[in-house]
PDB file of N, CA and C in Angstrom:
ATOM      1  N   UNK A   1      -5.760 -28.974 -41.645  1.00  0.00           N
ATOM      2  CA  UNK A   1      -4.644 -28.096 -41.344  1.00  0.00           C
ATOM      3  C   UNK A   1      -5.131 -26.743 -40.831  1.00  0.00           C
ATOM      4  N   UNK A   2      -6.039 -26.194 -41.266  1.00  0.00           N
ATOM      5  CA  UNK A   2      -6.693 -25.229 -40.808  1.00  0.00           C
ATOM      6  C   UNK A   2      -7.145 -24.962 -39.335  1.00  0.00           C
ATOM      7  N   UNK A   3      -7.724 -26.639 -38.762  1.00  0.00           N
ATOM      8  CA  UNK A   3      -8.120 -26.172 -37.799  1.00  0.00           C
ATOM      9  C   UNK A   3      -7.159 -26.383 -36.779  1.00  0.00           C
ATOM     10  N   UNK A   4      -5.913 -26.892 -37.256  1.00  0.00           N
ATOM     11  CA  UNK A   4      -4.766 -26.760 -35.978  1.00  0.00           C
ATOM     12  C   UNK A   4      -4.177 -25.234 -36.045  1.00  0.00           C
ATOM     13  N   UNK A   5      -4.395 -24.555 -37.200  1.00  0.00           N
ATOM     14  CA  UNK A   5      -4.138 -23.139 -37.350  1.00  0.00           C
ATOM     15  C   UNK A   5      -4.662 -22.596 -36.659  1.00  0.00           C
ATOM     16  N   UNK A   6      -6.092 -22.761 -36.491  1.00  0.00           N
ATOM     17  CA  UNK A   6      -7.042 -21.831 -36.128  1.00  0.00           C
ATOM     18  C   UNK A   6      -7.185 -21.909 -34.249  1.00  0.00           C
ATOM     19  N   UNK A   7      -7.256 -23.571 -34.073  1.00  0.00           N
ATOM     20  CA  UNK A   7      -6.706 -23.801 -32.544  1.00  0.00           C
ATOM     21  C   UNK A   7      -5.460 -23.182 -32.012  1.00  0.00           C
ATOM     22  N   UNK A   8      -4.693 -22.978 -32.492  1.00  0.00           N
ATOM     23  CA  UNK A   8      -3.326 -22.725 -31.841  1.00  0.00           C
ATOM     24  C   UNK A   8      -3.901 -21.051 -31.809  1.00  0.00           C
ATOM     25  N   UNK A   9      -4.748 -20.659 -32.852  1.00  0.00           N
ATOM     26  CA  UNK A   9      -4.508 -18.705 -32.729  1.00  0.00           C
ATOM     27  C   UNK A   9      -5.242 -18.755 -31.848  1.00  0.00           C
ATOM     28  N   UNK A  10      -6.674 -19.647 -31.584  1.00  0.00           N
ATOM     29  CA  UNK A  10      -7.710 -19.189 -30.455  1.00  0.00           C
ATOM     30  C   UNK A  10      -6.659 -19.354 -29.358  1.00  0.00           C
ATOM     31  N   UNK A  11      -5.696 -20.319 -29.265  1.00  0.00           N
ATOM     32  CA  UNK A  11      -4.982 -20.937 -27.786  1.00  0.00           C
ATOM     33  C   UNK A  11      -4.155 -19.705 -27.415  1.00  0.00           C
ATOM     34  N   UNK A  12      -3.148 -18.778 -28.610  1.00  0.00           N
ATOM     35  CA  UNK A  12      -2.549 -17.947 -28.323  1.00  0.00           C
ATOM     36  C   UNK A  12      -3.482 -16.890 -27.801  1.00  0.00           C
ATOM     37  N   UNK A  13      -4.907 -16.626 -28.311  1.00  0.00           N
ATOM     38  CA  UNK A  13      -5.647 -15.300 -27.848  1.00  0.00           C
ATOM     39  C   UNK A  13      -6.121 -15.357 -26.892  1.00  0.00           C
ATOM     40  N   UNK A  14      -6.688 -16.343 -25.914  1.00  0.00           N
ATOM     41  CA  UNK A  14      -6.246 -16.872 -24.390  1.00  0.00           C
ATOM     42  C   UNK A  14      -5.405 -16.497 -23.852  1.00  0.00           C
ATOM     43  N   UNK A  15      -4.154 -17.267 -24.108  1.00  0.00           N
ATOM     44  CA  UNK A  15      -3.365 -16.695 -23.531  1.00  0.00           C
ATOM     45  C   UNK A  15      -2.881 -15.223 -23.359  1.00  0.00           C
ATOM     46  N   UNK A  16      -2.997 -14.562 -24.393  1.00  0.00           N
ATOM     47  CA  UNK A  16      -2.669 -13.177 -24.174  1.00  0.00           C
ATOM     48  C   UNK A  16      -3.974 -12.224 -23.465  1.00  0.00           C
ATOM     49  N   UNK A  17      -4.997 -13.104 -23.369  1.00  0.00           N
ATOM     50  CA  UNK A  17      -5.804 -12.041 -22.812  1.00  0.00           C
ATOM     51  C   UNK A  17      -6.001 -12.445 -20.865  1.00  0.00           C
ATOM     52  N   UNK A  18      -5.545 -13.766 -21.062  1.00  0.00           N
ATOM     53  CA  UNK A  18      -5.140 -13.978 -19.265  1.00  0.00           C
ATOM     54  C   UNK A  18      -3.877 -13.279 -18.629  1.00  0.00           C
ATOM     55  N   UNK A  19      -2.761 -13.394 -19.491  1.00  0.00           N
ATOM     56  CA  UNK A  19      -1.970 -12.315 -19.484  1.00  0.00           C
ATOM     57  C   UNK A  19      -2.119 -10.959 -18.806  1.00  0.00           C
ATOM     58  N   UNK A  20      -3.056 -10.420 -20.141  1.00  0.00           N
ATOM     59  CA  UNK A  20      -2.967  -8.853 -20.086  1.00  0.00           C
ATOM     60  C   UNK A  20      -4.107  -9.074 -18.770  1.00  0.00           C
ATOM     61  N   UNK A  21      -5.144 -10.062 -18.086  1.00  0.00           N
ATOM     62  CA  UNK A  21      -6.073  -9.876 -17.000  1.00  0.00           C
ATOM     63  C   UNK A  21      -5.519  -9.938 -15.484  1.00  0.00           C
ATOM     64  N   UNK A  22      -4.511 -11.001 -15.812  1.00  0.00           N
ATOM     65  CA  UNK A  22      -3.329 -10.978 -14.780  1.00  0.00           C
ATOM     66  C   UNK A  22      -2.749  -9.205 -14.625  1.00  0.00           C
ATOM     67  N   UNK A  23      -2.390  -8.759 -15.339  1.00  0.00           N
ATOM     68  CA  UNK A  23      -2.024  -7.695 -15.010  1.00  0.00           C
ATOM     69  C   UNK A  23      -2.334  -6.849 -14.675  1.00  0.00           C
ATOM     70  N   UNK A  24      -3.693  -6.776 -15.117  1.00  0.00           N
ATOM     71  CA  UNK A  24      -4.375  -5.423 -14.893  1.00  0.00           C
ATOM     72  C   UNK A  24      -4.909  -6.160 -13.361  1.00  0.00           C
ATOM     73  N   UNK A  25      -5.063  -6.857 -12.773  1.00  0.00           N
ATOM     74  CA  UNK A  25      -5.194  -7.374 -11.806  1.00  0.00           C
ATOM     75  C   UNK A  25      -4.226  -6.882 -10.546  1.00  0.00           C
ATOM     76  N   UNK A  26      -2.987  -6.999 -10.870  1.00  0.00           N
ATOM     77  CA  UNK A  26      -1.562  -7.074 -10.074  1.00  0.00           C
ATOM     78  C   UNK A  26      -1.790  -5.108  -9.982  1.00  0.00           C
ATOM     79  N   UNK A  27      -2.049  -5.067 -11.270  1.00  0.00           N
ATOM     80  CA  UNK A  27      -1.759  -3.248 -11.056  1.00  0.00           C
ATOM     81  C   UNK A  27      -2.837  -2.502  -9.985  1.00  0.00           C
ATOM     82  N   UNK A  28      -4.621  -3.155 -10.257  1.00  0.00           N
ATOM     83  CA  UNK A  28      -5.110  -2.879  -9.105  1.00  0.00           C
ATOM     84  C   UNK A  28      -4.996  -2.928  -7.968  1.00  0.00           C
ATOM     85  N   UNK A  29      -4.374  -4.252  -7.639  1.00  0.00           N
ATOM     86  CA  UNK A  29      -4.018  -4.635  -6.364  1.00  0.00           C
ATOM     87  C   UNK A  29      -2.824  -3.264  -5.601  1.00  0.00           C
ATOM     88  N   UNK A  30      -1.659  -3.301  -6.652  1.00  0.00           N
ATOM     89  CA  UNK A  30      -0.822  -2.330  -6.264  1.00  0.00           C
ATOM     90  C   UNK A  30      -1.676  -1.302  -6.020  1.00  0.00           C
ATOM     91  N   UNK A  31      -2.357  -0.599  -6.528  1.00  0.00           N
ATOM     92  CA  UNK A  31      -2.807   0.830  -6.563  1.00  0.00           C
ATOM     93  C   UNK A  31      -3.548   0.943  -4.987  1.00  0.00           C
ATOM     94  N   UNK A  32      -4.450  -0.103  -4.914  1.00  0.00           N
ATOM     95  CA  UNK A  32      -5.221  -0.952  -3.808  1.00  0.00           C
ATOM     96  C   UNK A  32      -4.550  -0.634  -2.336  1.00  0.00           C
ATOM     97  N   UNK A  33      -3.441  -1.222  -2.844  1.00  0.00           N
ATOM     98  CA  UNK A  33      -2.194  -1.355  -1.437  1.00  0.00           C
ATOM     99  C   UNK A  33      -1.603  -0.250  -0.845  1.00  0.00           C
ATOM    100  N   UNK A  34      -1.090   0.721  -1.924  1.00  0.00           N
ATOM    101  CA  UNK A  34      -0.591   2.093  -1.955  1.00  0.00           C
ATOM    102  C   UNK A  34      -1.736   2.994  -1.058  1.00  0.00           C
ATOM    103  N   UNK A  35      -2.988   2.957  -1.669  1.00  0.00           N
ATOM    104  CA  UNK A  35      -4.228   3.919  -0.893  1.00  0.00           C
ATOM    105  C   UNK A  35      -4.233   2.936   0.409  1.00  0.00           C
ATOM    106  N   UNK A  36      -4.273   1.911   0.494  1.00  0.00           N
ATOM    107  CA  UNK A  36      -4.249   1.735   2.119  1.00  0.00           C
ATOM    108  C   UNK A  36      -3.113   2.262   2.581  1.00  0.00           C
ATOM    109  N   UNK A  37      -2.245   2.427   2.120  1.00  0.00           N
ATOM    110  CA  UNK A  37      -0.722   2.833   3.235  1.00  0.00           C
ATOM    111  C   UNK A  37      -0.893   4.345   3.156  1.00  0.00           C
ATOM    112  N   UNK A  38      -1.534   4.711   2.169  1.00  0.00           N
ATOM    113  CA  UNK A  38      -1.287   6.222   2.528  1.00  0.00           C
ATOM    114  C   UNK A  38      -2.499   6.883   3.546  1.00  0.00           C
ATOM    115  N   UNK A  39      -3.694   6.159   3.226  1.00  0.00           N
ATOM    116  CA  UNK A  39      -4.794   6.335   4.232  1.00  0.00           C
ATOM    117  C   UNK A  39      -4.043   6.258   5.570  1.00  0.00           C
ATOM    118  N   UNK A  40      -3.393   5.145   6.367  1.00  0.00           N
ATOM    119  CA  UNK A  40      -3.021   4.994   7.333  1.00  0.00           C
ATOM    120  C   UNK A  40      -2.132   5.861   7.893  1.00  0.00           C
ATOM    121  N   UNK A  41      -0.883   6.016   6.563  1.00  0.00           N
ATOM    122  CA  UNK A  41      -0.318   7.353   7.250  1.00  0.00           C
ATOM    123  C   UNK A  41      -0.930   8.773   7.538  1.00  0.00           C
ATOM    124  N   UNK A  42      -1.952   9.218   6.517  1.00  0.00           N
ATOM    125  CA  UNK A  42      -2.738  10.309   7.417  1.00  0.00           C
ATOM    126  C   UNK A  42      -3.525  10.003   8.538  1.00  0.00           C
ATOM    127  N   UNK A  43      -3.922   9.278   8.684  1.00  0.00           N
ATOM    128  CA  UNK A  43      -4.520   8.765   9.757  1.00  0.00           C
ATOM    129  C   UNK A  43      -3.900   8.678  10.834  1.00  0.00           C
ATOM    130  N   UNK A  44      -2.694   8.898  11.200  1.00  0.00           N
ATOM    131  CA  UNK A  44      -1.448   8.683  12.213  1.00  0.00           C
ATOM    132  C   UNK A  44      -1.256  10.007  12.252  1.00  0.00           C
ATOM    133  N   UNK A  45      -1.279  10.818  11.138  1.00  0.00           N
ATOM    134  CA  UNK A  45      -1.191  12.778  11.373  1.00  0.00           C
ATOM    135  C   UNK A  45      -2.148  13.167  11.966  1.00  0.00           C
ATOM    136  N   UNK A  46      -3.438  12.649  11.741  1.00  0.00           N
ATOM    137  CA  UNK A  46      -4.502  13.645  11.798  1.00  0.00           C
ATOM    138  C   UNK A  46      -4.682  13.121  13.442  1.00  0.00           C
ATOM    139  N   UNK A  47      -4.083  11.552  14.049  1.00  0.00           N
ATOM    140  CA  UNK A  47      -4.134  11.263  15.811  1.00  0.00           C
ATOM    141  C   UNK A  47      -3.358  12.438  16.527  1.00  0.00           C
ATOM    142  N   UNK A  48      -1.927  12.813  15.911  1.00  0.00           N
ATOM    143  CA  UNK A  48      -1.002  13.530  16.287  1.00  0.00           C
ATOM    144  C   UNK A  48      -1.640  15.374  16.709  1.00  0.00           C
ATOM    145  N   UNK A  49      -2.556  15.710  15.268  1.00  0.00           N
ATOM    146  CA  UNK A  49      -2.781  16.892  15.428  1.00  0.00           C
ATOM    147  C   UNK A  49      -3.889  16.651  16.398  1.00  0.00           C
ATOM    148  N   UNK A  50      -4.782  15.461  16.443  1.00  0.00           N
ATOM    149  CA  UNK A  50      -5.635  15.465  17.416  1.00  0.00           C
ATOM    150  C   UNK A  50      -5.136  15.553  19.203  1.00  0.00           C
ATOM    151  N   UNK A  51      -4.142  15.220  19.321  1.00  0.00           N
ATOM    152  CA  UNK A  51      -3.442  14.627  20.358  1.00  0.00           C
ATOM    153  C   UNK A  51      -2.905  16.798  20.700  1.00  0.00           C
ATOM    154  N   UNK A  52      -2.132  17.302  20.009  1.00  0.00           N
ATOM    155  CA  UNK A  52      -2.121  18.317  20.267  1.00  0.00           C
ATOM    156  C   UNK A  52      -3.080  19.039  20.724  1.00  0.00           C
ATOM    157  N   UNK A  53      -4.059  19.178  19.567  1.00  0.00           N
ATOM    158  CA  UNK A  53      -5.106  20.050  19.931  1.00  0.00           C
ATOM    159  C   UNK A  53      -5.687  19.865  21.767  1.00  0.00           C
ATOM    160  N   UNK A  54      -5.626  18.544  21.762  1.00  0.00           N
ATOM    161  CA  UNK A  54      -6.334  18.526  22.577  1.00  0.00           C
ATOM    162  C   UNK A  54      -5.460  18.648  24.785  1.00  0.00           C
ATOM    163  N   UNK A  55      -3.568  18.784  23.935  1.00  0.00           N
ATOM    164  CA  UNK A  55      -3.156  19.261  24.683  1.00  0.00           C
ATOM    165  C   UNK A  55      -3.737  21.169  25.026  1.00  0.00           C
ATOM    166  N   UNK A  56      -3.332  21.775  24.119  1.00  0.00           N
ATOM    167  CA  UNK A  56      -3.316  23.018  23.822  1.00  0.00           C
ATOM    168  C   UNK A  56      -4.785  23.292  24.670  1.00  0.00           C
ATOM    169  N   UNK A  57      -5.964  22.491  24.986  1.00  0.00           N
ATOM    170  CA  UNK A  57      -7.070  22.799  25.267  1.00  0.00           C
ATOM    171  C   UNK A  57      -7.200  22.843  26.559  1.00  0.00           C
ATOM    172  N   UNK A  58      -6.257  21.508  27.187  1.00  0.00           N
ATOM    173  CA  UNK A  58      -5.997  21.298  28.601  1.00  0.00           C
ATOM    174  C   UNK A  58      -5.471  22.396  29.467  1.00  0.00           C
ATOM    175  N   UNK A  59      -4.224  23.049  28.430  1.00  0.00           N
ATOM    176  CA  UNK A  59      -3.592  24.072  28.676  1.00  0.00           C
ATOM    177  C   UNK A  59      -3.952  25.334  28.922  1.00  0.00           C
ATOM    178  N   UNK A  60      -5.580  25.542  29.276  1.00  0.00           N
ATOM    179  CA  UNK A  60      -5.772  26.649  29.071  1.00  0.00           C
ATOM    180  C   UNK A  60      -5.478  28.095  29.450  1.00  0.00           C
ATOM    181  N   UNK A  61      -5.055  28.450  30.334  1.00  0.00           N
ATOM    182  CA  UNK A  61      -4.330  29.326  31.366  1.00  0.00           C
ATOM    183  C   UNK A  61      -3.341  29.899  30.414  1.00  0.00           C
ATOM    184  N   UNK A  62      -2.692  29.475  29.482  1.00  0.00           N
ATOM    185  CA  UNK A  62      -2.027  30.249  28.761  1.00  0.00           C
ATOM    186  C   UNK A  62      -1.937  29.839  26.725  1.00  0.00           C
ATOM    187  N   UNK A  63      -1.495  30.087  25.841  1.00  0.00           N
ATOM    188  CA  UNK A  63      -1.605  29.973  24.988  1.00  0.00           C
ATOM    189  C   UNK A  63      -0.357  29.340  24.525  1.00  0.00           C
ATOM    190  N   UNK A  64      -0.217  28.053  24.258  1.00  0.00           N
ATOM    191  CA  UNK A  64       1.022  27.931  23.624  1.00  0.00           C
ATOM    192  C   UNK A  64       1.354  27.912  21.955  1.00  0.00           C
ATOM    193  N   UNK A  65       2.321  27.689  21.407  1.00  0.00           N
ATOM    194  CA  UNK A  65       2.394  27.984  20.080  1.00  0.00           C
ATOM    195  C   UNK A  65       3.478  26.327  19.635  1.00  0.00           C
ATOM    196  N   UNK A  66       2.649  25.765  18.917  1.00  0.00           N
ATOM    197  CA  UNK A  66       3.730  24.213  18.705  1.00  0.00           C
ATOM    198  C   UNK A  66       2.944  24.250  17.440  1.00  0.00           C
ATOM    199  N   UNK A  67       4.567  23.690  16.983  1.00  0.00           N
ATOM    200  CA  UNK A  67       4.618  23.196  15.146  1.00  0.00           C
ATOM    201  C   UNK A  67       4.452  21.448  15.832  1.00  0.00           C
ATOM    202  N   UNK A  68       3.095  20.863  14.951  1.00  0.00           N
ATOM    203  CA  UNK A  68       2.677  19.316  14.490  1.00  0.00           C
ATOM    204  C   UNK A  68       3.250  19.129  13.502  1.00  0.00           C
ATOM    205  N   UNK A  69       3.203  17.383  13.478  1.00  0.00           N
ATOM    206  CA  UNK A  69       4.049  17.288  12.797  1.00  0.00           C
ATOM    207  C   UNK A  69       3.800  17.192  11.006  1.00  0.00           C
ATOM    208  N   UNK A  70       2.488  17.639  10.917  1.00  0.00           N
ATOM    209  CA  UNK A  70       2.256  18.115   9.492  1.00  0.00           C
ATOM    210  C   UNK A  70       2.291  19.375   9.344  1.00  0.00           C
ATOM    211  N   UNK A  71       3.062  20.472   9.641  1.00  0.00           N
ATOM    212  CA  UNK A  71       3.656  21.600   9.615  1.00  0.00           C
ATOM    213  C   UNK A  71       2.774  22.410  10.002  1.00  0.00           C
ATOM    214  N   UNK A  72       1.523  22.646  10.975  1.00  0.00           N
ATOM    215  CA  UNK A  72       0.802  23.335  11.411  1.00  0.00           C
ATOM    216  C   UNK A  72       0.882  24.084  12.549  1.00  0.00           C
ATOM    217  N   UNK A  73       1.099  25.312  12.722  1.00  0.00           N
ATOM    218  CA  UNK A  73       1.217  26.104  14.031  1.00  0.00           C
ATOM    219  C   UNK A  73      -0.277  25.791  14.582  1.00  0.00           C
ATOM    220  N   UNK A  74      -0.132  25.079  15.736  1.00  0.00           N
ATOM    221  CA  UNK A  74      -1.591  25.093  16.752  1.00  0.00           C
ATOM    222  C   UNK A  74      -1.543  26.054  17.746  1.00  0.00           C
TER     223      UNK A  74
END
């Protein structure tokens, strides 16, 4: 009797620790996913301010003054 006791607790402590590995799994992944999307969106600001700057340079003959679209006067 014991050792169907003792099987079923090892079977439950398995299970709860694939569980809790599953999860902590899913949560990396999320965290994972989030830093790629936010990498990408700066990465799309920093083309934009590049893309300015490098109007403003063309422009040289006079000085212009433009808000990018991460709130920077160039």
């Amino acid at each position: 009797m014991e050792d169907k006791a003792k099987k079923k607790n090892n079977k439950g402590i398995e299970l709860v620790s694939k569980v809790h590995n599953m999860k902590t799994l899913k949560r990396t992944y999320t965290i994972k996913q989030s830093a790629k999307r936010a990498a990408a969106l700066h990465q799309a600001k920093i083309k934009e301010v590049r893309e300015v700057i490098s109007e403003n340079k063309q422009d040289s003959s006079r000085i212009k003054m433009r808000k990018t679209p991460a709130g920077v006067f160039l």
